[in-house]
Protein backbone atom coordinates (compact mmCIF):
# COMPACT_ATOMS: atom_id res chain seq x y z
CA UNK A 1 0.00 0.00 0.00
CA UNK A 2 1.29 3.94 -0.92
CA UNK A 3 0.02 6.27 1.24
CA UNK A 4 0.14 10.05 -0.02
CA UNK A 5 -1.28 12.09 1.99
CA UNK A 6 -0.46 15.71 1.11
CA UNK A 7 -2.86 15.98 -1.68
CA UNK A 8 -0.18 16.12 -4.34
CA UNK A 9 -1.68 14.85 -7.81
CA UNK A 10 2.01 15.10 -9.04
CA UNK A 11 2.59 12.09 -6.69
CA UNK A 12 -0.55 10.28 -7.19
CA UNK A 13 0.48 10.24 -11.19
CA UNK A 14 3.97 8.60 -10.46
CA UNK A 15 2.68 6.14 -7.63
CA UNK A 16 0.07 5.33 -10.11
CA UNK A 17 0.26 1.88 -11.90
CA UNK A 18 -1.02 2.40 -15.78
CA UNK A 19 -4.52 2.35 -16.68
CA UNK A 20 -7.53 4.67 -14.72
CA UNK A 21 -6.27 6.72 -11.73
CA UNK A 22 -8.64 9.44 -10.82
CA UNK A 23 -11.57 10.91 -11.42
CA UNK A 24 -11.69 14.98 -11.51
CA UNK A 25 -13.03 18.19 -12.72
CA UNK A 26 -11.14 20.75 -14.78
CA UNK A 27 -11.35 24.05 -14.01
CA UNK A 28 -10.26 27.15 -16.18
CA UNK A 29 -8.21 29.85 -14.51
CA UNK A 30 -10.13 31.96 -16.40
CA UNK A 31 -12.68 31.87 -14.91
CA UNK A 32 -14.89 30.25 -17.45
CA UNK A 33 -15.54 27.45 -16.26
CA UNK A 34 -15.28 23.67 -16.24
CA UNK A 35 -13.76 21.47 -19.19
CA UNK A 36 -16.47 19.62 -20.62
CA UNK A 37 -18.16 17.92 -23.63
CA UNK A 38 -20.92 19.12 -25.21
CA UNK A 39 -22.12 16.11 -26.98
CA UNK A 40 -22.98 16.55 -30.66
CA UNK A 41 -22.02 20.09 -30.56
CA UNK A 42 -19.22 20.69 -33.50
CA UNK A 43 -18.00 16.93 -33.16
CA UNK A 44 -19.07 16.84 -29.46
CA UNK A 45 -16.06 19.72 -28.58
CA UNK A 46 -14.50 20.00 -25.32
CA UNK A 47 -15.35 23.33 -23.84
CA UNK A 48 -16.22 25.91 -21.03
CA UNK A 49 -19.41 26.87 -20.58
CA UNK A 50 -19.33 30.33 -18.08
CA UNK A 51 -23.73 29.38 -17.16
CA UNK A 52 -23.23 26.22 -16.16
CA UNK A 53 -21.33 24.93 -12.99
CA UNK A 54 -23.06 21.48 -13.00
CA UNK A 55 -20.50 18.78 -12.28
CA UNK A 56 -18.41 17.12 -14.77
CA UNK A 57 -16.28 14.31 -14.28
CA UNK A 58 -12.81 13.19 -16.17
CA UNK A 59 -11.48 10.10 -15.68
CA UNK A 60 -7.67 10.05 -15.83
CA UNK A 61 -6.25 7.22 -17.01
CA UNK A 62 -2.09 6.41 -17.07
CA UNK A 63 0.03 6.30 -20.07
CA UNK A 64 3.22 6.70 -18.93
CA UNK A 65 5.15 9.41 -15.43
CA UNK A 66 4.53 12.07 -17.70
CA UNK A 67 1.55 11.02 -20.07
CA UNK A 68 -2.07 10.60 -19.87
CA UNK A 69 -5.79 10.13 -21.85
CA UNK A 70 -8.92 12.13 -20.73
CA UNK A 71 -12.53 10.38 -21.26
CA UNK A 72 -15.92 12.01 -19.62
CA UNK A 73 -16.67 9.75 -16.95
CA UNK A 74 -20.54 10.07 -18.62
CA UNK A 75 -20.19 9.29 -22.33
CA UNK A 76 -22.35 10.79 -24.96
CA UNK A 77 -22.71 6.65 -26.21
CA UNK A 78 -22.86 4.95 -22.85
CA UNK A 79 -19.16 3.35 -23.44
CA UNK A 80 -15.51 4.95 -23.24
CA UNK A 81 -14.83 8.02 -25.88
CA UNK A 82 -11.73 9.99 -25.54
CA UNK A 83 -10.33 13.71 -25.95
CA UNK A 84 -8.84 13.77 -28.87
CA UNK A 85 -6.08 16.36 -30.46
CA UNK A 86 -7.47 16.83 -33.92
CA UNK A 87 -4.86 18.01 -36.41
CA UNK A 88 -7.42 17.50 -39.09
CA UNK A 89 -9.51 20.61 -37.64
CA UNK A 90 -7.00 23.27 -36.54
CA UNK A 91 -6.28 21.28 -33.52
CA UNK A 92 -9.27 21.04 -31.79
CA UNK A 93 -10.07 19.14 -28.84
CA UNK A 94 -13.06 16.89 -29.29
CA UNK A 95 -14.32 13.10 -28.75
CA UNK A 96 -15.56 12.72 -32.34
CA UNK A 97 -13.60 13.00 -35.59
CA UNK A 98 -14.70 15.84 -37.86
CA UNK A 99 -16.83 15.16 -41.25
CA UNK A 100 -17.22 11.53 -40.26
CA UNK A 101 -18.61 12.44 -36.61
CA UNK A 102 -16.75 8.74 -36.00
CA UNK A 103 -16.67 8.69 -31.72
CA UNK A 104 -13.12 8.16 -30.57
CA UNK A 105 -13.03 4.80 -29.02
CA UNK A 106 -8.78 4.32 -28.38
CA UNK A 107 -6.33 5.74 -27.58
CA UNK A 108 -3.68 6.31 -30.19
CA UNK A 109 -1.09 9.65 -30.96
CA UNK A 110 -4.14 11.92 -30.98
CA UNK A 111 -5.34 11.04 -27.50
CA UNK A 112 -2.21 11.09 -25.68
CA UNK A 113 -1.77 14.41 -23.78
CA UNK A 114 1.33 15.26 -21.31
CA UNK A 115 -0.21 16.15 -18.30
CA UNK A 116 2.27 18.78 -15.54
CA UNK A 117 1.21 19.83 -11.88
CA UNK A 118 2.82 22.93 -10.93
CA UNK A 119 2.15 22.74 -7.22
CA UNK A 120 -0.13 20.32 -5.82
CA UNK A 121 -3.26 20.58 -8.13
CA UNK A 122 -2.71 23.56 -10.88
CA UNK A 123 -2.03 21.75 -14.24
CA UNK A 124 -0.89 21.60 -17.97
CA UNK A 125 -1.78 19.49 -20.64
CA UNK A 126 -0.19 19.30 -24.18
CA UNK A 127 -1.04 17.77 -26.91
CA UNK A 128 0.71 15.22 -29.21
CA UNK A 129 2.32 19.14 -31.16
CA UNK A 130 3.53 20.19 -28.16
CA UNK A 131 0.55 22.84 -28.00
CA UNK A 132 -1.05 23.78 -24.68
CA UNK A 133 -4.43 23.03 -24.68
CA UNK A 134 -6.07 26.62 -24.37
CA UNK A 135 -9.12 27.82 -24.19
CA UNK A 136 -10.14 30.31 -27.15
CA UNK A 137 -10.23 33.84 -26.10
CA UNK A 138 -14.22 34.16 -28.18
CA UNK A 139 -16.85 31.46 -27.07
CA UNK A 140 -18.98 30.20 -30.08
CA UNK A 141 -22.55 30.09 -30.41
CA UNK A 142 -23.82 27.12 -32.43
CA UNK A 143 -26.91 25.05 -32.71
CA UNK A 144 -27.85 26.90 -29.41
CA UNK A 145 -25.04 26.23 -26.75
CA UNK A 146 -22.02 28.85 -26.29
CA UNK A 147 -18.93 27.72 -24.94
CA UNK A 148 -15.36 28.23 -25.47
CA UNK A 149 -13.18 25.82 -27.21
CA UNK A 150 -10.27 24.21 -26.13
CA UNK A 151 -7.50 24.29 -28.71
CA UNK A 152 -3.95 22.27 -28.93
CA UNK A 153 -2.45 25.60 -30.13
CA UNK A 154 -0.78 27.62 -27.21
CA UNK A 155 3.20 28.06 -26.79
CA UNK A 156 2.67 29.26 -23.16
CA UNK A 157 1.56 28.39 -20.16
CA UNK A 158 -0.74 31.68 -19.88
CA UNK A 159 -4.23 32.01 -17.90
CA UNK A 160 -5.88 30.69 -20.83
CA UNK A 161 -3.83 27.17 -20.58
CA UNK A 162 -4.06 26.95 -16.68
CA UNK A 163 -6.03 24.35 -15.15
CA UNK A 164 -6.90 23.33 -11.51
CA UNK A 165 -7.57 20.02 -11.08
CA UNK A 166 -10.44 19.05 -8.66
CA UNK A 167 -10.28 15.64 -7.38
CA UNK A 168 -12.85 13.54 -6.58
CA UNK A 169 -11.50 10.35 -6.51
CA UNK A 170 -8.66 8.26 -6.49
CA UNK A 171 -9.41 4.79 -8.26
CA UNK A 172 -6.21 2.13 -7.47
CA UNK A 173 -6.96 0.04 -4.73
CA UNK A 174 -3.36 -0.46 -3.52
CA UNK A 175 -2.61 3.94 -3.45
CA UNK A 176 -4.37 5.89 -0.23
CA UNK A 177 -4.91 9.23 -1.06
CA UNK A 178 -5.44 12.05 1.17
CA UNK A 179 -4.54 15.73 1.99
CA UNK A 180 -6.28 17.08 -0.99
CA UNK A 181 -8.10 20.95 -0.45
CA UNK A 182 -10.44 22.47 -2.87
CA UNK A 183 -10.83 25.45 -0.45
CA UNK A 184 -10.21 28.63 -2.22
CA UNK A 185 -7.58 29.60 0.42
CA UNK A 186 -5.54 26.64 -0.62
CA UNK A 187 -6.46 27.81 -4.10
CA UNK A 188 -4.91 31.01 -3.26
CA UNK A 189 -1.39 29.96 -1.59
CA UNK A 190 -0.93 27.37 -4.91
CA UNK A 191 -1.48 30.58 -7.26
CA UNK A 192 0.76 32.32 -5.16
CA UNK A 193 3.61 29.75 -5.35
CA UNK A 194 3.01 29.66 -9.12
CA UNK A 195 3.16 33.58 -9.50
CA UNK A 196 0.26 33.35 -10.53
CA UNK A 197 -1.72 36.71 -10.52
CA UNK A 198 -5.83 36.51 -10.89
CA UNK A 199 -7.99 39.32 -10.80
CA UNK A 200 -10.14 39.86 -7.68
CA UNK A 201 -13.68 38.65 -10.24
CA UNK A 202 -12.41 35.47 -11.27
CA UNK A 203 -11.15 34.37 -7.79
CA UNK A 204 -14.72 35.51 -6.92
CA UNK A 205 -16.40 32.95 -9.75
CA UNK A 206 -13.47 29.93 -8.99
CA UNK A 207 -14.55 30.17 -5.51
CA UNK A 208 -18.45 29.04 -6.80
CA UNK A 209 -16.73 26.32 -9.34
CA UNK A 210 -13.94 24.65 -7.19
């Protein structure tokens, strides 16, 4: 048995054996809102929608100490789909492929994202181009959602790439995981050690989300 018990997803990764790991939201530090899919919505994109704060679960699964997949823990088709890096749409994230609206069902070069914690629960995830996955700075409006897109495109790690990670569960029986805070004030002290610098309204709308 591993016990970690000062909350640090960093360590959870590595003590980790391949294969699912944890189940969390994803939070934009922009205030946005939480990473989700909107299924059927322009190949069922990943996105932030600012009006809704309903939960949404990832489930994390292990590739490798520095490498990951993403799937919504509740799948538009009732079976596994994956986040997928699609250099056939201007590197969009989504779980279906464009023009064929095919649902991503492996894992394969597209699906593999490098996942960094800076601190214990503020994160980075590239894609297979080396492109931080960034929200767009303009939502769209389409078929009667809004949300803003999450693109493989960004070369650095800027509000619009920075993540916290809100656990919610740890799934390897032999790791015991513990320590984790969502509180904003640990929120806070992990910007701070970052040097990272949010303005005063989106603490105010993280503290509703985390």
């Amino acid at each position: 048995m591993t016990a970690i018990t000062n909350g640090s997803l960093g360590e959870l990764l590595k003590a980790s054996n391949t294969g699912p790991f944890m189940q969390a939201e994803i939070i934009s530090l922009t205030g946005r809102g939480k990473l989700r899919v909107t299924c059927n919505w322009l190949y069922s994109s990943l996105n932030c929608d600012p009006n809704d704060n309903s939960t949404f679960l990832w489930q994390f699964s292990k590739i490798d100490d520095q490498h990951i997949s993403l799937s919504p823990v509740v799948s538009c088709i009732g079976q596994p789909i994956y986040a997928s890096v699609r250099d056939d749409i201007n590197y969009y994230l989504q779980v279906q492929a464009p023009y064929s609206a095919d649902w991503i069902k492996a894992v394969g070069c597209d699906e593999i994202l490098t996942f960094t914690l800076h601190d214990l629960s503020i994160g980075q995830f590239n894609g297979f181009n080396g492109g931080y996955l960034s929200l767009n700075d303009n939502a769209d409006n389409h078929g009667g959602h809004l949300g803003y897109r999450v693109r493989s495109i960004g070369s650095t790690f800027n509000q619009n790439a920075q993540w916290f990670i809100g656990i919610r569960s740890s799934l390897q029986a032999d790791i015991q995981f513990s320590g984790y805070s969502s509180s904003l004030e640990t929120l806070q002290q992990q910007l701070y050690n970052c040097k990272i610098d949010l303005e005063s309204s989106v603490l105010s709308k993280l503290a509703m989300q985390i």
